[in-house]
Protein backbone atom coordinates (compact mmCIF):
# COMPACT_ATOMS: atom_id res chain seq x y z
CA UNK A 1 -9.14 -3.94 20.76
CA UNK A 2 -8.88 -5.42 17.39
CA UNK A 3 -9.97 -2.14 15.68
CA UNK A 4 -6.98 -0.57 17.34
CA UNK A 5 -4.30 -3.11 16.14
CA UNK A 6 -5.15 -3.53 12.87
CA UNK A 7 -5.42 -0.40 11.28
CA UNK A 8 -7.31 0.85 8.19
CA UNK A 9 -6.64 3.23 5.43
CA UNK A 10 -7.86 3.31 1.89
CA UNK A 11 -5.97 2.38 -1.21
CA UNK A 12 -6.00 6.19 -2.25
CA UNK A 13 -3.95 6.51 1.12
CA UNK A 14 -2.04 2.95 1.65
CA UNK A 15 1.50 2.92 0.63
CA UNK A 16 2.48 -0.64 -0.36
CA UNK A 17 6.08 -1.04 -0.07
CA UNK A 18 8.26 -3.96 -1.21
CA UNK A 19 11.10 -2.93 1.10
CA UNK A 20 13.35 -1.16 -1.32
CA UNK A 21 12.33 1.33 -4.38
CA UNK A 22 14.23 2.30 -7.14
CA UNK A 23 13.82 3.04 -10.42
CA UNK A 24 17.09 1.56 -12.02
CA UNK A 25 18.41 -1.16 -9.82
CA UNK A 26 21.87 -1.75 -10.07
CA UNK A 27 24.03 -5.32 -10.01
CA UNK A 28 27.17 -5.67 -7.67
CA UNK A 29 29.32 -5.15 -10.76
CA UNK A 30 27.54 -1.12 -11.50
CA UNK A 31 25.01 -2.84 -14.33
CA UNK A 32 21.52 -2.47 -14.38
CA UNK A 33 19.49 -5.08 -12.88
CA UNK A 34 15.74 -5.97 -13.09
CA UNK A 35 13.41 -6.44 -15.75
CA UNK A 36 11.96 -3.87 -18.19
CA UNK A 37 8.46 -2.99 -17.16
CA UNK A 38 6.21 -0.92 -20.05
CA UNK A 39 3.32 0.59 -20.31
CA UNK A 40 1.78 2.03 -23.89
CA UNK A 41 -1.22 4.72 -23.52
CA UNK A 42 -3.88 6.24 -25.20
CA UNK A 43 -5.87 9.23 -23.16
CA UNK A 44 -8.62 11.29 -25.01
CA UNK A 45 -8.03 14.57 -25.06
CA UNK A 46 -4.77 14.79 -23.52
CA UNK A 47 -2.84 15.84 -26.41
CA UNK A 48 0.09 17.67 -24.59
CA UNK A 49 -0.48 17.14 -21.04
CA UNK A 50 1.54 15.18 -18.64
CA UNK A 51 1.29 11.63 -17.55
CA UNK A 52 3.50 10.92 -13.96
CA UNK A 53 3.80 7.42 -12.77
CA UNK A 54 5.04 6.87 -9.23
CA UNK A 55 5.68 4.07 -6.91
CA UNK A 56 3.74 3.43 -3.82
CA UNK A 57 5.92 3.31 -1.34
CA UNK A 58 6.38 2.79 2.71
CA UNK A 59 5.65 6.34 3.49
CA UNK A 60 5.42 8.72 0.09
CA UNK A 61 4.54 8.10 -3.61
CA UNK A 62 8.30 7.78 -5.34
CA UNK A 63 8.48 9.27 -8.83
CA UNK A 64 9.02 6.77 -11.41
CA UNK A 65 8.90 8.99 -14.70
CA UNK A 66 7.27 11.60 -16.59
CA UNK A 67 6.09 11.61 -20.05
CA UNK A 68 4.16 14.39 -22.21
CA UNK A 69 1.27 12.84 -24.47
CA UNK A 70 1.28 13.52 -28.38
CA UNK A 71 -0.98 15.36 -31.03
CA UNK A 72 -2.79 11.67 -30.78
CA UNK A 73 -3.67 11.28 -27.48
CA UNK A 74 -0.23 8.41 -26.83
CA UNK A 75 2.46 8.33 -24.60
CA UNK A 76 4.58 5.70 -23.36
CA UNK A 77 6.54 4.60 -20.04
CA UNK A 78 9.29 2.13 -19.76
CA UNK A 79 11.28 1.16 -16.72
CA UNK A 80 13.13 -0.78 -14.66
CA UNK A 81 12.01 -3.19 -11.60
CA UNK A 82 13.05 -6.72 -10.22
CA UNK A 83 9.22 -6.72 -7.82
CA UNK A 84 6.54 -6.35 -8.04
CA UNK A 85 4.57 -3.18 -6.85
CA UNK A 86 1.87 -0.99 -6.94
CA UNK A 87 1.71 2.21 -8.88
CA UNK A 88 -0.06 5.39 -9.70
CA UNK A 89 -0.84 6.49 -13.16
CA UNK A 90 -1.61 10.07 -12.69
CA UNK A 91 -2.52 12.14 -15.66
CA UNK A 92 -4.52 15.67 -15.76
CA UNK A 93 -5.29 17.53 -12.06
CA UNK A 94 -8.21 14.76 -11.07
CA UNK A 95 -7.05 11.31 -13.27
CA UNK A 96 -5.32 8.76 -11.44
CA UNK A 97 -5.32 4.66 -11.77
CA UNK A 98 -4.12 2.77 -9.94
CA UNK A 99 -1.62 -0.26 -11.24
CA UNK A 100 -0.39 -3.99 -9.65
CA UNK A 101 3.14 -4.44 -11.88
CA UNK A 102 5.42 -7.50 -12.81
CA UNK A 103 8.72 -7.28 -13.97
CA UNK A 104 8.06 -8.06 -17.65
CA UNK A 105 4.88 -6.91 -18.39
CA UNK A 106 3.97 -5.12 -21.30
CA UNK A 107 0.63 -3.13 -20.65
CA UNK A 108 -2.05 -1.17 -22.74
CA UNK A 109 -3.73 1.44 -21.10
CA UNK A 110 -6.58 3.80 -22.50
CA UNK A 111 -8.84 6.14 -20.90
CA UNK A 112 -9.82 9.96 -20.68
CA UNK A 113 -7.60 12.70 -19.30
CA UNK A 114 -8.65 13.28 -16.03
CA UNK A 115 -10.86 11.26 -15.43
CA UNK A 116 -10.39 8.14 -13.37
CA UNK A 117 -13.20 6.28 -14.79
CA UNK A 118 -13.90 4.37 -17.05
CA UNK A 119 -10.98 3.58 -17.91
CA UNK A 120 -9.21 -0.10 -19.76
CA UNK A 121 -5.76 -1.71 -18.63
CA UNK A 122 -4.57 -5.04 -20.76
CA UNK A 123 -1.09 -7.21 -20.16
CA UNK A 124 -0.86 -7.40 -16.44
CA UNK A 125 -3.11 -9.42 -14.46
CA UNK A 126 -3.07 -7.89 -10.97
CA UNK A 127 -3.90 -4.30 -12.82
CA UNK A 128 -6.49 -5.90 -14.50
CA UNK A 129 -8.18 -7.10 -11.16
CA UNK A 130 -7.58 -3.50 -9.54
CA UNK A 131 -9.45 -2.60 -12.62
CA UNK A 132 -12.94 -5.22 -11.68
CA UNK A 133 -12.38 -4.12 -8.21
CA UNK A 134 -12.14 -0.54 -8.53
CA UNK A 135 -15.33 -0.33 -10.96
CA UNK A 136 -17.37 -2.28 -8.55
CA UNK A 137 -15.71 -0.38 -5.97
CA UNK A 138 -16.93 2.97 -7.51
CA UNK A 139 -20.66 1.53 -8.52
CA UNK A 140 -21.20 0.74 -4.73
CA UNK A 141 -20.16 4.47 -3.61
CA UNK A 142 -21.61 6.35 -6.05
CA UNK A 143 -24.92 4.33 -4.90
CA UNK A 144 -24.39 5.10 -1.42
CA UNK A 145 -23.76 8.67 -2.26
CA UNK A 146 -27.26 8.48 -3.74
CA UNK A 147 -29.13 7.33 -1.05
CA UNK A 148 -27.28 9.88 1.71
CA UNK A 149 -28.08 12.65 -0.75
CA UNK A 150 -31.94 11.04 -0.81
CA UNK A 151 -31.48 11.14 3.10
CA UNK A 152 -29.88 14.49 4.18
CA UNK A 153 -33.18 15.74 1.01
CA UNK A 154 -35.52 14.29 3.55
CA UNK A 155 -34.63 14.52 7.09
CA UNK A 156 -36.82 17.53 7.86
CA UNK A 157 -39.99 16.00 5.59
CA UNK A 158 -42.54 14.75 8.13
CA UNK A 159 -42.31 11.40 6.11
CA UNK A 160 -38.89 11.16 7.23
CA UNK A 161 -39.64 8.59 10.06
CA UNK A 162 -41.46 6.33 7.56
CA UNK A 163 -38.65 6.92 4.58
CA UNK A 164 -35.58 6.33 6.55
CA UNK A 165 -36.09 2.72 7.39
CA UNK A 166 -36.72 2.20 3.45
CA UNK A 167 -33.22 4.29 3.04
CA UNK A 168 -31.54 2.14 5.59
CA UNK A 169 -32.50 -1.19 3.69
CA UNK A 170 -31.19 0.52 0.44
CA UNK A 171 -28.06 1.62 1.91
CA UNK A 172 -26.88 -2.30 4.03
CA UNK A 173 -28.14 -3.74 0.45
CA UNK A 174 -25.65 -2.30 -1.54
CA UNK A 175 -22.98 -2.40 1.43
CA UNK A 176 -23.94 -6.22 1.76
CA UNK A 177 -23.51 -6.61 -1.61
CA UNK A 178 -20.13 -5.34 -2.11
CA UNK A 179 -18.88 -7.24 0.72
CA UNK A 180 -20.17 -10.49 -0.64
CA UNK A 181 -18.67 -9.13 -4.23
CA UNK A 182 -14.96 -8.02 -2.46
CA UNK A 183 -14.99 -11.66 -0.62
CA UNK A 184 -15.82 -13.71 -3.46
CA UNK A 185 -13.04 -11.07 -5.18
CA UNK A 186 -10.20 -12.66 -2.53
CA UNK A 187 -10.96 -16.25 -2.93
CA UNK A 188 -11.34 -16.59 -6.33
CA UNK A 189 -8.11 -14.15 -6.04
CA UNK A 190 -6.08 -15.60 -3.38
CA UNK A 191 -2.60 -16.05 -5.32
CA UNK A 192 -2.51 -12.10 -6.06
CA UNK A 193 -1.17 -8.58 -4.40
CA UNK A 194 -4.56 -7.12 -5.11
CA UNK A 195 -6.67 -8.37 -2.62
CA UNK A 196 -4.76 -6.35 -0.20
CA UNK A 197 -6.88 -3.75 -2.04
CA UNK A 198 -9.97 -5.83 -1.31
CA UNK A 199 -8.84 -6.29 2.49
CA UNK A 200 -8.46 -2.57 3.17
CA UNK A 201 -11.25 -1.02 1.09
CA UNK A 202 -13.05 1.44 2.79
CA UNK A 203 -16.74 3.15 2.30
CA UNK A 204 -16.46 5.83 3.82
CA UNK A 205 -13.49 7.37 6.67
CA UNK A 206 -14.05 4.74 9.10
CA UNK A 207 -16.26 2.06 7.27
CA UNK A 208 -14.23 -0.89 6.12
CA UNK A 209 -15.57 -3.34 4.08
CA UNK A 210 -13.98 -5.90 6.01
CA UNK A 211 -13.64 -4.87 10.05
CA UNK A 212 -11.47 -6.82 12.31
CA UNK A 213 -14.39 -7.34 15.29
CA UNK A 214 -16.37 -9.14 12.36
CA UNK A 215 -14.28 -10.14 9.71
CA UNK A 216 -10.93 -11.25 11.47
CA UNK A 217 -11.53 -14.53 9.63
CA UNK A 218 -11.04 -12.64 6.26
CA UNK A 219 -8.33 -10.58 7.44
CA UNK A 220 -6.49 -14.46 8.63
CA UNK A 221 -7.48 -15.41 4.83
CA UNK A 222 -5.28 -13.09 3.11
CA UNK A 223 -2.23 -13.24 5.27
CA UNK A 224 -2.23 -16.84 4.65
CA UNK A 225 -2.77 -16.86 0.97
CA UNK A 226 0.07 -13.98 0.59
CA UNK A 227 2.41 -15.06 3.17
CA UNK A 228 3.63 -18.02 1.45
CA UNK A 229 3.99 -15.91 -2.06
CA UNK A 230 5.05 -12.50 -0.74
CA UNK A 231 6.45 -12.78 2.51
CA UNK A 232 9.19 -9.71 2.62
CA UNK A 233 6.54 -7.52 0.67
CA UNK A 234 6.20 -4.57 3.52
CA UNK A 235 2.13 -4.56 3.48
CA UNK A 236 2.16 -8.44 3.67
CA UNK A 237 4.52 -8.46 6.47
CA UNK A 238 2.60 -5.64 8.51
CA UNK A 239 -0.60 -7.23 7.85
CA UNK A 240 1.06 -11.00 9.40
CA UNK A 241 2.61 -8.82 12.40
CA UNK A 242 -0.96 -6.99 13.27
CA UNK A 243 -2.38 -10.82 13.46
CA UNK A 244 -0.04 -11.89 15.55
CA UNK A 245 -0.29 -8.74 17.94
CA UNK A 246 -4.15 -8.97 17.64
CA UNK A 247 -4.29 -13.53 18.68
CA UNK A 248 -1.81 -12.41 21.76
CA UNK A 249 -4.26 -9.55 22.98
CA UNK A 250 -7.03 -11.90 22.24
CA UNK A 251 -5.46 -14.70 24.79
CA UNK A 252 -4.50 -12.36 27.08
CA UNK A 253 -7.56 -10.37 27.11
CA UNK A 254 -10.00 -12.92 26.90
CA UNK A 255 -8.14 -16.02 27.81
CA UNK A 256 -8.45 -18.23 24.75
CA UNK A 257 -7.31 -21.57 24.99
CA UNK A 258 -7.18 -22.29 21.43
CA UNK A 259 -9.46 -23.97 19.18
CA UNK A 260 -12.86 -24.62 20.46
CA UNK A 261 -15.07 -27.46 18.76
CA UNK A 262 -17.89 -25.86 17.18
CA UNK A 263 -16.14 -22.75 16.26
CA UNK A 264 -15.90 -22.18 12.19
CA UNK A 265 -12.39 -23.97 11.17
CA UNK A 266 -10.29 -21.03 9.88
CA UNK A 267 -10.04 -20.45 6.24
CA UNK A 268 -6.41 -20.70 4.66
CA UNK A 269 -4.75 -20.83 1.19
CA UNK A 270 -1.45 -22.52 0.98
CA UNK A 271 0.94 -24.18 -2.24
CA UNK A 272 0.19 -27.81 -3.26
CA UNK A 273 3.30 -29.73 -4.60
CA UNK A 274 2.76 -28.54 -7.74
CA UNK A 275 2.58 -24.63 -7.02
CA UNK A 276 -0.74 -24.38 -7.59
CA UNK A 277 -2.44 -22.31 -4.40
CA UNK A 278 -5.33 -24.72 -2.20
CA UNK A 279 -7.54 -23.47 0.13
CA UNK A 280 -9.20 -25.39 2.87
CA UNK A 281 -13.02 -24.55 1.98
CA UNK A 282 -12.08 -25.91 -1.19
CA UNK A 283 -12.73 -29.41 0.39
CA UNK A 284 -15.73 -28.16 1.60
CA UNK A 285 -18.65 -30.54 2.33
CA UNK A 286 -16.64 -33.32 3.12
CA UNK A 287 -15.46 -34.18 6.19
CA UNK A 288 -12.13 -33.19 6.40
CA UNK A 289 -8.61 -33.87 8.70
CA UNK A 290 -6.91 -31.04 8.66
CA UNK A 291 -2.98 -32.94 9.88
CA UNK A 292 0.17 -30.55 10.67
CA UNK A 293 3.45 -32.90 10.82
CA UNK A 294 6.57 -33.06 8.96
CA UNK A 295 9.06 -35.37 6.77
CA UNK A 296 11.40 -34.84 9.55
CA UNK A 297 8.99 -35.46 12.05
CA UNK A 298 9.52 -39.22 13.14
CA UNK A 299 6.02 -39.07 15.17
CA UNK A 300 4.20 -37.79 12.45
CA UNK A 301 6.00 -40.19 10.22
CA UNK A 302 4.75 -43.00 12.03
CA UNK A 303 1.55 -41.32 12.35
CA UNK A 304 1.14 -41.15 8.87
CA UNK A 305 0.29 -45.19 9.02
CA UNK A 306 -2.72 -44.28 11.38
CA UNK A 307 -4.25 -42.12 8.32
CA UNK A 308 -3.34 -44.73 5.58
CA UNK A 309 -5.49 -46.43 7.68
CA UNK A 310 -8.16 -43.82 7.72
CA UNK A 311 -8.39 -42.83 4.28
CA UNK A 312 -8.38 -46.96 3.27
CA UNK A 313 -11.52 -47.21 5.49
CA UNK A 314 -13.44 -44.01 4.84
CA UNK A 315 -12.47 -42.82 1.03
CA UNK A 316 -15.62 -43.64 -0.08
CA UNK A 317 -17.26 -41.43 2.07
CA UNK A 318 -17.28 -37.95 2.45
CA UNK A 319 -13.97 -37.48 4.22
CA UNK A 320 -10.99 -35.87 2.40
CA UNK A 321 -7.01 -35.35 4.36
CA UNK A 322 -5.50 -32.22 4.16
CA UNK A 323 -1.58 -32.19 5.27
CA UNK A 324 0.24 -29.06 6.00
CA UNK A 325 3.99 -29.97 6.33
CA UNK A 326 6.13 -27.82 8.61
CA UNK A 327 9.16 -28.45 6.35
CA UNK A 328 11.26 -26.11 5.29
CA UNK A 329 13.07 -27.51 2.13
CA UNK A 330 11.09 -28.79 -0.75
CA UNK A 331 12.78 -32.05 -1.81
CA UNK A 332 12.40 -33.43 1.77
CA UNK A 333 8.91 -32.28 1.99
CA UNK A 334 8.31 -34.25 -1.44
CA UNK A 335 10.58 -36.70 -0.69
CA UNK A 336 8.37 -38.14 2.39
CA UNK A 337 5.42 -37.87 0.87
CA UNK A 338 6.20 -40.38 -1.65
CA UNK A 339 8.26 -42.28 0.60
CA UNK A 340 5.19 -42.63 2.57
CA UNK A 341 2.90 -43.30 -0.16
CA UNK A 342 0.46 -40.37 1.11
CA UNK A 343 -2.24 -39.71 -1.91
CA UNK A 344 -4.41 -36.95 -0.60
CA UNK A 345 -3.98 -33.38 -1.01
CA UNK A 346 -0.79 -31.33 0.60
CA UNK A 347 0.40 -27.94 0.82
CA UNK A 348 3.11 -26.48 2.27
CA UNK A 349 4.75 -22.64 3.23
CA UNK A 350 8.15 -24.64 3.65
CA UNK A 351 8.87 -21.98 6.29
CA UNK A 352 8.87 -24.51 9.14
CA UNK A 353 7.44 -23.04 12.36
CA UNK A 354 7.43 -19.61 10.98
CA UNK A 355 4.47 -21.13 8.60
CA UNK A 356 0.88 -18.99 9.15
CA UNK A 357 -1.45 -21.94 8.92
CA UNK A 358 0.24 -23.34 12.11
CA UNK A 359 0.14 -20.06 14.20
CA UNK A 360 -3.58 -19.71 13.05
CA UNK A 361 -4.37 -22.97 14.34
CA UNK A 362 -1.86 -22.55 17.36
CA UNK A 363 -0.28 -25.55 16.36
CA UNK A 364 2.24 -26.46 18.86
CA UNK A 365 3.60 -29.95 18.14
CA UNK A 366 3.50 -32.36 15.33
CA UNK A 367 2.04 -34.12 14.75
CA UNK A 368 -1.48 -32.80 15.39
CA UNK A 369 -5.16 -33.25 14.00
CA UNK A 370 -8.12 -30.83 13.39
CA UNK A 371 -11.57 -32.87 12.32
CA UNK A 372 -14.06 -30.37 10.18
CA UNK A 373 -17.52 -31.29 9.29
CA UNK A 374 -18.82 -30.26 6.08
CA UNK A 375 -20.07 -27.31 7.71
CA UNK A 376 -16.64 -26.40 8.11
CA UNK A 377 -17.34 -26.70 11.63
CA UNK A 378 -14.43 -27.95 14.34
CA UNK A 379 -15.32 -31.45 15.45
CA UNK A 380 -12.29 -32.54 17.72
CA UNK A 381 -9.25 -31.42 17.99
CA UNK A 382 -5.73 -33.58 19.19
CA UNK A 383 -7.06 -36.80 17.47
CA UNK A 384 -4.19 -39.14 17.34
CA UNK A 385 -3.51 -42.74 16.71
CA UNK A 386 -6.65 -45.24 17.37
CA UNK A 387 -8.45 -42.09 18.42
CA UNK A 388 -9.07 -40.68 15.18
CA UNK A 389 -10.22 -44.34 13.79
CA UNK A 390 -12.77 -44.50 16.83
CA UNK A 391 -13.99 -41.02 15.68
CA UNK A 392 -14.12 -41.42 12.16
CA UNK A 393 -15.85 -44.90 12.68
CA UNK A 394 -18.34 -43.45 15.22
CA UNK A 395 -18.91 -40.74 12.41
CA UNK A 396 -19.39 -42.93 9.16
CA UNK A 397 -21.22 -45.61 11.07
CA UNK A 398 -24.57 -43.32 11.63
């Protein structure tokens, strides 16, 4: 069912879309909008061949420009953009790189004509990760070329049922490995356009990396660390609308009720105060209440005495609060939170019910409590009031 709704294609294939494309975006008045984007290249041996760079968009690659390289190997691209967007830098009949640009940035670029690796990209961050990504990305195919040539070299040796188990390990290594590599890759990533890259990598036509039946939980990681950054971004908003499609055929399929204690808590990244991007197994370890309200909530307001009284009690132990606020305007949001005097950790979407956390944790009313061992494990859900002090004091009295 999941494999169905949320489908997969590889980054050669994906066409990222921001909603709107152009190359020279114009101002109600006729001026040019946008911010100049440039990139400066150096390719060996491609003294009078083309370089084409193109925009990836919803359903074709849309030309950007097209530059011829000098005697010295140089060229040089400039253009303009007001979003970011992925990009192909195609140069030669077999070159290609592909880019994650800001309006403003000012790259270096250097490689062989083509050839699409190695290949070195300085001055924008998110084409810098594609870089790490795609290298490791490359390493772990060309490996598992290696071991299917090895394989299809011995299937008719009458070692072959002895060999192939030692082939098998050598082929889930390096796929384990690159898995552990492209999840480490989003969380240490979260704030950035290029783990969609990550999400959708593929090994092979049909392999993901990351496959909805076992990975869902990664797949809800991303759309919460990009929806509150990139919501309107075409591949961000397709990704949140599969998720949604694929919970609703999960309750209706299977009859889920919701949370279920003992089930892994999921993973989320969200904005602190301060813009800076949190995510819950950051407070890993501890035990943690994860508390969805509001500063216009007047429950949750009054609520919000209840965990005064919790974190008074229980700081010193390992037990950390975690507010998501279902506010949709940033002063108030603030505003309550020093009003209250609430000093633990918050984030916020300020999209209101529209924000992900919520619908991953099929949040219904504010306010409302998740408990989460260390293990990251559900302990109770719907603990309100002197319920959550009996719990906590049942917990820290053992």
């Amino acid at each position: 069912m999941l494999y169905r709704i949320l489908t997969f294609v590889s980054i050669s294939g994906l066409l990222f879309t921001t909603g709107c494309f152009r190359n020279n975006p114009t101002d109600p008045d006729g001026g040019t909008a946008g911010i100049f984007i440039e990139i400066i290249g150096l390719l060996e041996g491609g003294s009078g061949k083309t370089v084409v760079l193109e925009e990836m968009g919803a359903r074709e690659f849309i030309p950007v420009d097209t530059v011829t390289i000098d005697e010295s190997g140089a060229f040089e691209i400039s253009f303009v953009s007001d979003e970011a967007a992925f990009y192909v830098l195609r140069h030669g009949h077999t070159g290609y790189v592909t880019l994650l640009l800001e309006p403003g940035e000012s790259i270096e670029f250097s490689g062989t004509i083509g050839k699409t690796d190695p290949y070195q990209v300085s001055g924008s961050e998110g084409s810098e990760l594609l870089r790490a990504l795609s290298s490791k990305h490359k390493h772990a195919l060309n490996a598992l070329g290696e071991v299917t040539r090895q394989n299809r070299e011995l299937v008719s040796s009458p070692d072959y049922s002895r060999l192939k188990p030692v082939l098998d390990g050598q082929f889930d290594s390096i796929t384990a490995g690159f898995y552990e590599y492209s999840l480490e890759f989003i969380h240490q990533n979260a704030g950035s356009l290029a783990i969609l890259v990550a999400l959708y990598n593929l090994y092979g036509q049909g392999l993901p990396v990351f496959h909805p039946e076992t990975d869902l939980h990664v797949y809800r990681f991303v759309d919460s660390a990009l929806m509150s950054g990139y919501s309107g971004f075409d591949a961000v908003d397709l990704l949140h609308a599969q998720l949604m499609e694929a919970d609703q055929s999960l309750k209706e399929e299977y009859h889920v009720p919701g949370l279920q204690k003992g089930e892994i808590a999921p993973d989320f990244v969200s904005s602190r105060p301060d813009g800076q991007q949190m995510a819950l197994s950051d407070l890993r370890g501890n035990y943690v209440l994860l508390s969805f309200w509001a500063g216009w909530s007047r429950l949750s307001r009054e609520e919000n005495s209840v965990l005064k009284q919790a974190y008074e009690m229980y700081s010193e132990h390992p037990f950390k609060i975690l507010q998501v606020s279902l506010d949709d305007e940033r002063g108030a949001w603030i505003g309550a939170i020093r009003e209250d005097a609430l000093a633990w950790d918050h984030v916020s979407e300020l999209r209101r019910w529209e924000t992900v956390v919520a619908d991953l944790y099929h949040v219904e009313k504010i306010p409302s409590n998740v408990l989460i061992d260390p293990d990251g494990r559900i302990v109770e859900t719907d603990l309100l009031g002197d319920k959550l002090l009996e719990k906590l004091g049942e917990i820290f009295s053992k």
